[in-house]
Protein backbone atom coordinates (compact mmCIF):
# COMPACT_ATOMS: atom_id res chain seq x y z
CA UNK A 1 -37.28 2.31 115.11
CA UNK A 2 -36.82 -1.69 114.27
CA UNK A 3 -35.58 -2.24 110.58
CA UNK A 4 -38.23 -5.05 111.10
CA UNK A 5 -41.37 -2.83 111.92
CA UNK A 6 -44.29 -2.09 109.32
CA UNK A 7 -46.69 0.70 109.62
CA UNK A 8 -49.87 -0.28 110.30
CA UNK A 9 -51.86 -0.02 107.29
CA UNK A 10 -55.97 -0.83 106.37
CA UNK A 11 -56.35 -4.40 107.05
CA UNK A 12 -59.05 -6.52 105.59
CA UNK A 13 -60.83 -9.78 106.60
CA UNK A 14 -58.76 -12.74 106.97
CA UNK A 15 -58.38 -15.15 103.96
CA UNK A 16 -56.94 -18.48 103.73
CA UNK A 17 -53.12 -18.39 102.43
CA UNK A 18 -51.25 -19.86 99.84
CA UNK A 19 -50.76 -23.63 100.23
CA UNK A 20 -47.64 -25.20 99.06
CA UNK A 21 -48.82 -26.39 95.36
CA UNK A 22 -50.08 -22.77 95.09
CA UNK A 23 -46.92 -21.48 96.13
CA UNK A 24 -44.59 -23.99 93.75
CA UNK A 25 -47.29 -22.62 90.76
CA UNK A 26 -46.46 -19.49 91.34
CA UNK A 27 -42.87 -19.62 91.02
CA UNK A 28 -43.11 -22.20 88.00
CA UNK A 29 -45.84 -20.11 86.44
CA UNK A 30 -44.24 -16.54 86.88
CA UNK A 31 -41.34 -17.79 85.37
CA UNK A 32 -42.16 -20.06 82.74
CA UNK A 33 -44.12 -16.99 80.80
CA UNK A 34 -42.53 -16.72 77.05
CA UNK A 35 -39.02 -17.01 77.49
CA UNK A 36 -39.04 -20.38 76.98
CA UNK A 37 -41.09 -20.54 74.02
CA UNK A 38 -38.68 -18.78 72.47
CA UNK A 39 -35.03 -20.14 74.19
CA UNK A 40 -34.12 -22.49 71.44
CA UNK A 41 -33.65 -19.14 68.83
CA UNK A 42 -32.29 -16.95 71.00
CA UNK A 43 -29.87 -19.61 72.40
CA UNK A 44 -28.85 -20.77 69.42
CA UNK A 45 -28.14 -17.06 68.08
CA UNK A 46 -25.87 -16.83 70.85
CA UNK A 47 -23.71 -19.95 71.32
CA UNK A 48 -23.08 -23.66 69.59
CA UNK A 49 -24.15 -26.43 71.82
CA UNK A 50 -21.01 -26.96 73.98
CA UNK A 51 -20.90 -23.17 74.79
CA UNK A 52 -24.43 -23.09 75.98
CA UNK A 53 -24.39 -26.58 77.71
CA UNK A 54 -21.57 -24.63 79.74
CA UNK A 55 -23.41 -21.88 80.17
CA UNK A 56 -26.71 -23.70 81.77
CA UNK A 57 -24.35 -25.22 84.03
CA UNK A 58 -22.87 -22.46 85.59
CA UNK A 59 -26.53 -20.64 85.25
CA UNK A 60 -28.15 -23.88 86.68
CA UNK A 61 -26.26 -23.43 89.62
CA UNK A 62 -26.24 -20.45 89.93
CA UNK A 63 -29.85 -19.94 90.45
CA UNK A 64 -30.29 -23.18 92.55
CA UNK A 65 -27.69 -21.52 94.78
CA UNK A 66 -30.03 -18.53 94.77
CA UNK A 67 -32.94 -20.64 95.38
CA UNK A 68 -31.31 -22.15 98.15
CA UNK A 69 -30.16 -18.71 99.68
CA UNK A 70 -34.18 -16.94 99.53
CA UNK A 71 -35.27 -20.52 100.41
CA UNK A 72 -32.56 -20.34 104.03
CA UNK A 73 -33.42 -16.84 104.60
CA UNK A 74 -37.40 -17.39 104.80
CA UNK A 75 -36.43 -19.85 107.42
CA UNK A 76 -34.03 -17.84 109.14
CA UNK A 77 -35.59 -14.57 109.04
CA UNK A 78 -39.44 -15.58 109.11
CA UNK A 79 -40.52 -11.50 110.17
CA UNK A 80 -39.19 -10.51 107.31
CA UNK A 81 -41.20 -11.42 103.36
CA UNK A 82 -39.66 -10.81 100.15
CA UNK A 83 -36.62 -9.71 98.82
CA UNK A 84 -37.15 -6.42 99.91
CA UNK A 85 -36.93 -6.91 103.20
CA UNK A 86 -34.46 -8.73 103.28
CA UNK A 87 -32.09 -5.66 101.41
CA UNK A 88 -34.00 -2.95 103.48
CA UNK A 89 -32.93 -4.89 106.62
CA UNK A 90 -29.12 -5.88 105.67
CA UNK A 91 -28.38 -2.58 104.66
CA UNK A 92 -30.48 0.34 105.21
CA UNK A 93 -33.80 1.75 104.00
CA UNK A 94 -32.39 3.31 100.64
CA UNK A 95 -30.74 0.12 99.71
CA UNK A 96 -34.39 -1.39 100.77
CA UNK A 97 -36.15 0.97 97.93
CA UNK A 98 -32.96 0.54 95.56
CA UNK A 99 -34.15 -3.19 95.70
CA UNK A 100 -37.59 -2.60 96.03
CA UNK A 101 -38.17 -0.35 93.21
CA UNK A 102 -35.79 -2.26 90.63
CA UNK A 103 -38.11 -5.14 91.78
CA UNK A 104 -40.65 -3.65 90.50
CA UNK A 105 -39.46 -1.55 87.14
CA UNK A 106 -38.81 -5.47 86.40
CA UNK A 107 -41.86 -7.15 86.83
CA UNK A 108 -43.85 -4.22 85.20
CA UNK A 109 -41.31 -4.04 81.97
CA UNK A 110 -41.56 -8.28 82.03
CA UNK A 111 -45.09 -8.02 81.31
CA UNK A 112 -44.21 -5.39 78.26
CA UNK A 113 -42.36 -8.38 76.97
CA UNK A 114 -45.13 -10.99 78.07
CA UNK A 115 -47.59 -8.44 75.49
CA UNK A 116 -45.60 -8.34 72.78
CA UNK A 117 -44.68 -12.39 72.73
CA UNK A 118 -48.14 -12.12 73.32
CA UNK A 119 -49.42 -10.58 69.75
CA UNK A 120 -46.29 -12.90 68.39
CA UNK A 121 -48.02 -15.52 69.17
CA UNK A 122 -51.38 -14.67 67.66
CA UNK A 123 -49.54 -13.72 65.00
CA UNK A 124 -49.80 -17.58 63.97
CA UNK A 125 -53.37 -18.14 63.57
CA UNK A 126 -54.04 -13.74 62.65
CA UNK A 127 -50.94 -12.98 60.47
CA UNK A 128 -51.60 -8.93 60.83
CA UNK A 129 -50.11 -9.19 64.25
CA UNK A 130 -47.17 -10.97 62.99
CA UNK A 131 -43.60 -9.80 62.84
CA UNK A 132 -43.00 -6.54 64.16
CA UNK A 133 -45.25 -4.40 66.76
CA UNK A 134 -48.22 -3.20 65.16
CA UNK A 135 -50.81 -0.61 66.42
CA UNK A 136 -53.77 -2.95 66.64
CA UNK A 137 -51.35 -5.43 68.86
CA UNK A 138 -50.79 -2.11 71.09
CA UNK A 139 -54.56 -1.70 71.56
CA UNK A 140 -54.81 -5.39 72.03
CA UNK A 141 -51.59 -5.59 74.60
CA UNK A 142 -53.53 -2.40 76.62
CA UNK A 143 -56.95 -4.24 76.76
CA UNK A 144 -55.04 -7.60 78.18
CA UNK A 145 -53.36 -5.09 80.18
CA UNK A 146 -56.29 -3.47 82.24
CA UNK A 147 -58.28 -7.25 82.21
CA UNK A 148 -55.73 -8.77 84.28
CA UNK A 149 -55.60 -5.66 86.56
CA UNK A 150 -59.37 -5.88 86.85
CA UNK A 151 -58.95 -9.55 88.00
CA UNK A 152 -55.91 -9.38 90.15
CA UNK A 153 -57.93 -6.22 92.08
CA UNK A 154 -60.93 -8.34 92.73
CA UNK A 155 -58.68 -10.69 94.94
CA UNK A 156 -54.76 -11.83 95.62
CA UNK A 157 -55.95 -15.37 96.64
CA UNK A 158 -58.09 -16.06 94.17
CA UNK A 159 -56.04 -14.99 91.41
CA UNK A 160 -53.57 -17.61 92.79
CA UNK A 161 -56.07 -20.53 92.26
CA UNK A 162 -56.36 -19.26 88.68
CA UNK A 163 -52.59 -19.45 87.80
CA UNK A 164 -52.36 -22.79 89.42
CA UNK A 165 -54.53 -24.60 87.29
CA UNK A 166 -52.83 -22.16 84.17
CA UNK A 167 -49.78 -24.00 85.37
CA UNK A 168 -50.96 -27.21 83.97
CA UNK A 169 -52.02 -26.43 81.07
CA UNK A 170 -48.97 -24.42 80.28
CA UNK A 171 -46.66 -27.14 81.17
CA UNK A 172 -48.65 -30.08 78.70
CA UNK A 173 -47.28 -28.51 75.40
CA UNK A 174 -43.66 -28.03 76.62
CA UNK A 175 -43.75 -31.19 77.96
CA UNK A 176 -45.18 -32.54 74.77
CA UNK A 177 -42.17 -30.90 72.86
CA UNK A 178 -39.63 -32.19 75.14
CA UNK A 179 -40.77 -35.62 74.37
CA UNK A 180 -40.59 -35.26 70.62
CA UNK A 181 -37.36 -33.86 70.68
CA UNK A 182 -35.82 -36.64 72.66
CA UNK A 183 -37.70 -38.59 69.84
CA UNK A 184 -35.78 -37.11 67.16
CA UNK A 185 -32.58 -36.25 68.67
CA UNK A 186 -29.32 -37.34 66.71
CA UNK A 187 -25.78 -37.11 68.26
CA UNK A 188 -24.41 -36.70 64.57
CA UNK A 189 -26.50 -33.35 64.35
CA UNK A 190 -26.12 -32.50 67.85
CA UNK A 191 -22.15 -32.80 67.75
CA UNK A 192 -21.96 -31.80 63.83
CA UNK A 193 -20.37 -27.87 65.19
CA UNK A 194 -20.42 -29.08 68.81
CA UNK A 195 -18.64 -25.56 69.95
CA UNK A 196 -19.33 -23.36 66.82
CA UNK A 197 -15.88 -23.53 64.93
CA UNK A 198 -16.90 -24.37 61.89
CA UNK A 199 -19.39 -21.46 61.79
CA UNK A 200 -16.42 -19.00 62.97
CA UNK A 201 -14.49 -20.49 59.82
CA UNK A 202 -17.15 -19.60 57.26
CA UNK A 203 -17.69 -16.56 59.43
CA UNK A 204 -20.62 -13.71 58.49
CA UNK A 205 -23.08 -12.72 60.87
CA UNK A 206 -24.07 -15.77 62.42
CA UNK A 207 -20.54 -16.55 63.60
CA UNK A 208 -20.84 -16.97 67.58
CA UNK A 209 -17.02 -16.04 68.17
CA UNK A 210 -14.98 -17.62 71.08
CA UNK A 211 -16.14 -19.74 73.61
CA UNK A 212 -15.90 -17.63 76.05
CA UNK A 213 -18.02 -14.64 74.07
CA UNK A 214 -20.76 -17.63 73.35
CA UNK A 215 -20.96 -17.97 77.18
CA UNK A 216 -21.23 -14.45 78.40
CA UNK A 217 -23.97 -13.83 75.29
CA UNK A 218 -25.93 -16.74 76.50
CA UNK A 219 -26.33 -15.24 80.37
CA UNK A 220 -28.90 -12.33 79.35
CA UNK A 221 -32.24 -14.90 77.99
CA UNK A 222 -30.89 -17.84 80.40
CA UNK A 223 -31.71 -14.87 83.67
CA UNK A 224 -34.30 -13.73 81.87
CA UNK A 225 -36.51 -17.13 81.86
CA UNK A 226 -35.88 -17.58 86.04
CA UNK A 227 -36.97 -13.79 86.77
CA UNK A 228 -40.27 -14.48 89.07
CA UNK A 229 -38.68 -17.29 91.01
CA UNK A 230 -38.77 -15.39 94.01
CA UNK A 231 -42.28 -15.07 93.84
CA UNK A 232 -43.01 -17.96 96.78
CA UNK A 233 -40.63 -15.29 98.74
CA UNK A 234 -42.80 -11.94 97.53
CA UNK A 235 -45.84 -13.22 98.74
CA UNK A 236 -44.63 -15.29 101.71
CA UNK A 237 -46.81 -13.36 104.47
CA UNK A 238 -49.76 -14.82 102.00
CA UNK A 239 -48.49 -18.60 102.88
CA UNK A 240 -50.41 -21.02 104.87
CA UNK A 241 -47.23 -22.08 106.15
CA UNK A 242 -44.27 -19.69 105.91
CA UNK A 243 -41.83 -23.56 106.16
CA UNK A 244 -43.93 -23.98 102.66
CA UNK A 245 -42.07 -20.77 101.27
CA UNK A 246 -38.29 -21.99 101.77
CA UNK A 247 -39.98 -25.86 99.89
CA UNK A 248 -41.52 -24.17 97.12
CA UNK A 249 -38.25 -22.25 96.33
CA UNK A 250 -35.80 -24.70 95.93
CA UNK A 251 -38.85 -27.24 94.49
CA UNK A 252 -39.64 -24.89 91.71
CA UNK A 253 -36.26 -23.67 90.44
CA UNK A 254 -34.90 -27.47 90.28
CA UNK A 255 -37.79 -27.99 88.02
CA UNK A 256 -37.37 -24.71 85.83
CA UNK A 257 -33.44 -25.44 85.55
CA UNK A 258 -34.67 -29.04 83.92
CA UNK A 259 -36.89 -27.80 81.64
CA UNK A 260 -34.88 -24.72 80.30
CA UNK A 261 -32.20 -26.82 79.66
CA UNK A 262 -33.89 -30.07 77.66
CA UNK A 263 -35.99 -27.65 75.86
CA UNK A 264 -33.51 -25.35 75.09
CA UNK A 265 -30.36 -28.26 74.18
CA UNK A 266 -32.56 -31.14 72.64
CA UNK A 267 -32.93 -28.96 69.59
CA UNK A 268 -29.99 -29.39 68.61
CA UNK A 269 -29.84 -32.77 68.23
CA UNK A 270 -32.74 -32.39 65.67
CA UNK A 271 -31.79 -29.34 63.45
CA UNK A 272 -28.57 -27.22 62.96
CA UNK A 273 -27.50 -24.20 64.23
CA UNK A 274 -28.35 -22.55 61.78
CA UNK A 275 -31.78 -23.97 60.71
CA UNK A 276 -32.63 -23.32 64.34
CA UNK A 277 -31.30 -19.59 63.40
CA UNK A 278 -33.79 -19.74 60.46
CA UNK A 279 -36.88 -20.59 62.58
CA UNK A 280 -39.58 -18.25 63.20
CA UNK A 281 -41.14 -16.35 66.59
CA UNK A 282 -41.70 -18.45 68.71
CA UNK A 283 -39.48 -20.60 67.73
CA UNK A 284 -40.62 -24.07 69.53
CA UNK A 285 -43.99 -24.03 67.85
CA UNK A 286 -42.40 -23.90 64.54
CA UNK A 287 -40.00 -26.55 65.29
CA UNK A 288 -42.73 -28.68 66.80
CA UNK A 289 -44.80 -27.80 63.19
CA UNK A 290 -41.88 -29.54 61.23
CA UNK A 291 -42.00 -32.48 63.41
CA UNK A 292 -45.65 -33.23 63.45
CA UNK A 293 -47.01 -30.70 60.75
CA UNK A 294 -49.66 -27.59 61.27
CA UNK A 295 -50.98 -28.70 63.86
CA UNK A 296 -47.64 -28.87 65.81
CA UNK A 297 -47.71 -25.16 65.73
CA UNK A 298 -51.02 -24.37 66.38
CA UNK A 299 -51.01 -26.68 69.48
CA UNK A 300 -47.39 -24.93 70.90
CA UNK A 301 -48.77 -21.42 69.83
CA UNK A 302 -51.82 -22.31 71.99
CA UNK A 303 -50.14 -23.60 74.89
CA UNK A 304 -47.74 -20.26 74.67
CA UNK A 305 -51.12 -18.36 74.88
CA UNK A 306 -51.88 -19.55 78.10
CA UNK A 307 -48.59 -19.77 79.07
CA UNK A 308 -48.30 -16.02 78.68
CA UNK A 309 -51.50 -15.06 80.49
CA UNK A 310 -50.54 -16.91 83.31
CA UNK A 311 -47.03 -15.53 83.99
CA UNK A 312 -49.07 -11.95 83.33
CA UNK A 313 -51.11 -12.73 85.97
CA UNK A 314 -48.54 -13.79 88.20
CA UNK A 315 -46.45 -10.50 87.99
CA UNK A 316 -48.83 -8.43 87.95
CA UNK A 317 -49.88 -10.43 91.63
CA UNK A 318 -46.16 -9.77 92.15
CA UNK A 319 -45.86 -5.98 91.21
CA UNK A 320 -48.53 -4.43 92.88
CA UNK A 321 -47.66 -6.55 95.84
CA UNK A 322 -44.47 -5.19 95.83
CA UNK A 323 -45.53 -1.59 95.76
CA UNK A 324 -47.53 -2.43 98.71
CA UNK A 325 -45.01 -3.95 101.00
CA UNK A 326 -42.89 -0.90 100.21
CA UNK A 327 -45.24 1.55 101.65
CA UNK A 328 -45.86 -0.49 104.70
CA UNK A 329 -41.71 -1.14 104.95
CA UNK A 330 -42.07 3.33 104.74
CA UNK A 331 -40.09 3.19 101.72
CA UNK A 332 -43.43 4.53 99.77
CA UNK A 333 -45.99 6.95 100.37
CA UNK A 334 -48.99 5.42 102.65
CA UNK A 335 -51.37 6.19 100.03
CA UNK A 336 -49.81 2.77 98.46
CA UNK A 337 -50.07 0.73 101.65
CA UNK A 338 -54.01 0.77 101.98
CA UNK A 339 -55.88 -2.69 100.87
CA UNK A 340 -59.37 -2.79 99.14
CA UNK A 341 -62.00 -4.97 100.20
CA UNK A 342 -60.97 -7.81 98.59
CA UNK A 343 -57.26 -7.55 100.36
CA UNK A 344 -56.00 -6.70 96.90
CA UNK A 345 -53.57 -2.94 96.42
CA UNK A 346 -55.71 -1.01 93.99
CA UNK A 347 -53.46 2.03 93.69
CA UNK A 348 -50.71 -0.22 93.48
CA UNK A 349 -52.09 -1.99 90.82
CA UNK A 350 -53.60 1.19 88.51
CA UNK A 351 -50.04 2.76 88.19
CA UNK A 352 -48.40 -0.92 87.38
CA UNK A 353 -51.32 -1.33 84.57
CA UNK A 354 -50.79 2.62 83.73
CA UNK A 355 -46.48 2.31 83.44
CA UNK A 356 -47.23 -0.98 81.10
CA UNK A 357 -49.79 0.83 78.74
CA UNK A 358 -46.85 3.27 78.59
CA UNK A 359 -44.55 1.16 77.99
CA UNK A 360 -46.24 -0.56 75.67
CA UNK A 361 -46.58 2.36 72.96
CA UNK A 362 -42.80 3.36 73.50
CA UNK A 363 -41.59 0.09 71.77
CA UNK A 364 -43.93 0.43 68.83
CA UNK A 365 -40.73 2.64 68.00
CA UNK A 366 -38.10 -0.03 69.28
CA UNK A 367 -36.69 -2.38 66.19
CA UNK A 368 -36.11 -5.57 68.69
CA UNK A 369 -39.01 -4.70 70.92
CA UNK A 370 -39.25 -8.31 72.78
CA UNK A 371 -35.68 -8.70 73.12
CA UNK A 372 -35.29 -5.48 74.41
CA UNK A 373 -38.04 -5.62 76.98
CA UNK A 374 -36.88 -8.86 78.43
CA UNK A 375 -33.44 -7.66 78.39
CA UNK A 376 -34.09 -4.64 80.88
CA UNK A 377 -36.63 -6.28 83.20
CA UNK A 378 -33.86 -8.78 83.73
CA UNK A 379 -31.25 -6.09 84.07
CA UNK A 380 -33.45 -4.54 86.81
CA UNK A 381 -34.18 -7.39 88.62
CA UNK A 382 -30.68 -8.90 89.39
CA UNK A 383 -30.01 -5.90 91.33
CA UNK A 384 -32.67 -6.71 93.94
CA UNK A 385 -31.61 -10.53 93.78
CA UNK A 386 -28.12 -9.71 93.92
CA UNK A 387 -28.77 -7.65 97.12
CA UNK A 388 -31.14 -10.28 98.84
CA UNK A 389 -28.46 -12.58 98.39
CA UNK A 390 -25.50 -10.20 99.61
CA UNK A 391 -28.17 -10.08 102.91
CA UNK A 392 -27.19 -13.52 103.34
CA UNK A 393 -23.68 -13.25 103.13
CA UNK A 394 -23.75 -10.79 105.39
CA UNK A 395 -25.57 -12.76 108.05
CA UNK A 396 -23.51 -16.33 106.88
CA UNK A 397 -19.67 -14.46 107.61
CA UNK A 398 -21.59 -12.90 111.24
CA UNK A 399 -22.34 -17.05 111.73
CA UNK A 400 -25.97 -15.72 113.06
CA UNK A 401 -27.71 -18.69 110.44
CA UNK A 402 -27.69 -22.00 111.23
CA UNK A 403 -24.86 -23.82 108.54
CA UNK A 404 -23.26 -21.26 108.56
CA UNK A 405 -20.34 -22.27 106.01
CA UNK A 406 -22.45 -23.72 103.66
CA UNK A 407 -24.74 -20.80 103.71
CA UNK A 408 -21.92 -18.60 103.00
CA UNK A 409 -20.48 -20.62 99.86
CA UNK A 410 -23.94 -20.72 98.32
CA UNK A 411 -25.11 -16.88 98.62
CA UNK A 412 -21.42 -15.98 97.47
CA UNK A 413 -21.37 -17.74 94.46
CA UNK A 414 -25.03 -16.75 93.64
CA UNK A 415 -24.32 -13.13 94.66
CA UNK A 416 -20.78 -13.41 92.30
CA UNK A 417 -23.16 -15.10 89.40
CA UNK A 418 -25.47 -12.36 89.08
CA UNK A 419 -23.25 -9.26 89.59
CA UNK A 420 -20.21 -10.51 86.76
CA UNK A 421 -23.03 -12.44 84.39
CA UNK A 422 -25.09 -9.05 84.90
CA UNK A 423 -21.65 -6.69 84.07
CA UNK A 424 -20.39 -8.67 81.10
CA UNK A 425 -24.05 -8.66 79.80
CA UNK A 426 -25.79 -5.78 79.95
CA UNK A 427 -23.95 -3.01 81.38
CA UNK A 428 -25.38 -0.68 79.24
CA UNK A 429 -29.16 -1.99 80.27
CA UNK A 430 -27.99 -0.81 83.96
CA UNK A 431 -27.79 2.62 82.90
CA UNK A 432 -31.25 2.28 81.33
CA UNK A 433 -32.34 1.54 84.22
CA UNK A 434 -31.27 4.35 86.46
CA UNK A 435 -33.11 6.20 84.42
CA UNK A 436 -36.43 4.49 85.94
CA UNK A 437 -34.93 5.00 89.10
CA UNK A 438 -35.28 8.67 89.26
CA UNK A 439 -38.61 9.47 89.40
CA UNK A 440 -38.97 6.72 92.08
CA UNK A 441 -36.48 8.68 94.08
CA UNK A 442 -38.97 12.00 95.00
CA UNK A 443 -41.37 9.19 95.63
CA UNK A 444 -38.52 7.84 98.33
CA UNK A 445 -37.93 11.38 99.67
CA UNK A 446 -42.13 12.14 100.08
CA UNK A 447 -42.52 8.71 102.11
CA UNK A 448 -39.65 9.41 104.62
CA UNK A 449 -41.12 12.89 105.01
CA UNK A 450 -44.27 11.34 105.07
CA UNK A 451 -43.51 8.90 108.15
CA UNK A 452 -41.52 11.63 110.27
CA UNK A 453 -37.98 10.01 109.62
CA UNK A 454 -35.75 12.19 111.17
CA UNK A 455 -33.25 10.96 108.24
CA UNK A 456 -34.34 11.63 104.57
CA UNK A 457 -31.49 10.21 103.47
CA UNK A 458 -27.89 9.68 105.19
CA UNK A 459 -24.70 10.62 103.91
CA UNK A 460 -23.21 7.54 102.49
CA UNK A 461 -27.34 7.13 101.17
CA UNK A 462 -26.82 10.69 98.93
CA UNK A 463 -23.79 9.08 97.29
CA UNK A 464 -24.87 6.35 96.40
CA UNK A 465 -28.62 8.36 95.16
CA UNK A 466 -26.31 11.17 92.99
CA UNK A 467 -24.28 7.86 91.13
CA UNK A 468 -27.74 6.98 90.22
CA UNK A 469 -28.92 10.52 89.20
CA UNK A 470 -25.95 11.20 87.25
CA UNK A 471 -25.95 7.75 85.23
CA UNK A 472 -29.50 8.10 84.31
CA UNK A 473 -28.35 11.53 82.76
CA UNK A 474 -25.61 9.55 81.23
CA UNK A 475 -27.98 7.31 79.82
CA UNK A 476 -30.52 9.89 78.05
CA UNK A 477 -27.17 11.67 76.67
CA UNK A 478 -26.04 8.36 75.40
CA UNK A 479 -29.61 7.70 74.02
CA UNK A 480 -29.83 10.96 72.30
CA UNK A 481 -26.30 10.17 70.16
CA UNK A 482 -27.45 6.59 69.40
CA UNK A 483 -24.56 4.86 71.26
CA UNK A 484 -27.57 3.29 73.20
CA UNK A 485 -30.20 2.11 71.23
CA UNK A 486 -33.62 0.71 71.92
């Protein structure tokens, strides 16, 4: 059968698409959730600012590179949507589920870390959710949780309208911030430790170590704030235009990569390292507070409100929609496949809401629960960029894309980007998430014996399943001695 084919699933009446703005929103708004309310602390913790202007650089471009790559391949391969297909057709229909599940174990786990910035941030004007994970934020996490389900299950399209015009009013506040910082900004403060040496002389915790070591512990919350920038691909059979897919792409990482890095490097041209260490969660409405006063952090803490619900919304579009694409790509049961009446997954959509209720409760017992949660969703979603982008390669060396060299230097040096930032960051994050690849696997197995496949799984396909299977054992073990903690 062609790689390309879908089973034919319940179709439903035919709704305009996504338009262009709608499509740029999305990618902006999915990834511009909480991560970079937050980037100037957990920069800061990890590098001086020489090391981490280095480190946006190579991350800059790495991502635009990526950009570029899902924006060529929605041109060059228009039959296929998402970054799914794209693995599922380069390399076989286990690869396809590798990338399609990791997909989404990421967006679901994101929007663990969405909740709990979530509470953070109400934390400012109702101090008994502030600092750690609470109960009551739990129950107030699970009742955001099911809302947003509710909404996204009463239409794709429409939910789409609703996070474009969250867009705006997310970006006013970090735009508003931006602007004071350039305000303030001082080149004697900004260059005072320029690459962190005088903080490795008086050494302690808060010493960032070599250069080098500042880089690599920068990579982990610079991929986290760009995952859901392939969310113009995800949902590029929703497009009015599928041309409009490749524009919003490129359009909307440039503009991420621009305001990551001004509102994560301006900062330091106002405070020092290590008053920027001292600031609270999130930290740009309490650096905004000692610029303007209370109402500087009130204003941020509001804008991060919406920001939050808006990236929710977005992956939660962005989950369930990948569960469904799966099933039609027969890489899920059909029960996943079928459409309700307003063109929206529902099953899809209850066990996303169900796995982040879950979720939720297991990091009342985690002592970094927001780090943590952003941590593995990006650890799980590099794998399925990493092996959208390897599609690429594959077709650039075969010359069967037009441009073909420069094709081939971009989706190399964003495939090499994510796989060695990914290994010298989070190796141990990987593991974790093998273990959320196993149940997924008799899930695999029941949708190829579902669809007839004559081949469950091939030979080279049962290695590659047991290295999975054996690491996610390797993981528990290593959680039960404390070696990996959560």
């Amino acid at each position: 059968m062609d790689q390309t084919t879908e089973t034919s699933a319940t179709t439903a009446p035919h709704k305009k698409g996504i338009g262009l703005i709608g499509l740029i929103a999305l990618v902006i708004s999915s990834s511009i959730g909480s991560g970079v309310f937050a980037l100037s602390t957990d920069i800061s913790a990890a590098a001086a600012p020489g090391p981490a202007i280095i480190a946006w650089l190579i991350t800059g471009i790495g991502f635009i590179a990526l950009a570029n790559t899902f924006g060529r391949l929605s041109l060059e391969r228009p039959n296929l949507d998402g970054i799914v297909a794209y693995a599922r057709e380069g390399f076989g229909p286990f690869v396809g589920f590798v990338s399609g599940w990791g997909y989404w174990l990421s967006i679901w786990i994101g929007n663990v870390a969405f909740g709990v910035m979530l509470a953070t941030a109400i934390g400012y004007f109702f101090p008994p959710f502030a600092g750690d994970l609470t109960v009551g934020a739990v129950v107030f996490i699970s009742v955001i949780n099911w809302l947003i389900v509710l909404l996204v299950n009463h239409g794709i399209e429409e939910a789409s309208v609703v996070n474009a015009i969250v867009m705006i009013c997310k970006l006013v506040p970090i735009f508003v911030f931006i602007v004071a910082m350039l305000l303030m900004f001082s080149f004697d403060v900004f260059t005072a430790d320029f690459w962190g040496n005088v903080a490795n002389n008086l050494g302690g915790p808060d010493a960032p170590g070599s250069v080098g070591a500042q880089i690599i512990n920068c990579f982990m919350v610079m991929m986290w704030v760009f995952v859901g920038m392939e969310g113009a691909s995800v949902l590029g059979h929703r497009a009015e235009r599928k041309s409009d897919v490749s524009r919003a792409t490129i359009l909307g990482v440039t503009a991420l990569v621009v305001i990551y890095v001004a509102a994560s490097v301006l900062p330091y041209g106002y405070l020092t390292r290590d008053e920027l260490l001292q600031m609270g969660s999130p930290s740009m409405a309490y650096i905004f507070q000692e610029v303007v006063g209370p109402w500087g952090g009130a204003f941020i803490s509001g804008g991060l409100v919406i920001s939050i619900f808006g990236a929710w919304l977005s992956y939660t579009i962005l989950a369930s929609e990948a569960m469904n694409r799966m099933a039609r790509m027969e890489l899920l049961p059909h029960s996943f496949s079928k459409l309700n009446d307003h063109n929206a997954p529902t099953s899809c959509l209850i066990i996303t809401g169900f796995m982040i209720q879950l979720l939720s409760i297991v990091m009342l017992f985690s002592e970094a629960a927001y780090q943590f949660a952003y941590s593995l969703c990006t650890a799980s979603i590099v794998i399925s960029w990493a092996l959208a982008s390897a599609y690429m390669v594959k077709l650039a060396k075969r010359r069967e894309v037009e441009h073909s060299g420069s094709a081939l230097a971009l989706s190399v040096f964003a495939t090499a980007f994510l796989v060695i930032a990914i290994l010298l960051a989070g190796v141990d994050l990987l593991m974790l998430c093998c273990i959320g690849y196993v149940p997924g696997l008799a899930f695999y197995v029941k949708a190829r014996h579902d669809y007839g496949s004559a081949t469950v799984i091939s030979g080279r396909e049962k290695l590659l399943a047991a290295f999975i299977v054996v690491v996610a054992v390797i993981a528990v073990a290593l959680l039960a001695t404390g070696y990996i903690t959560i």
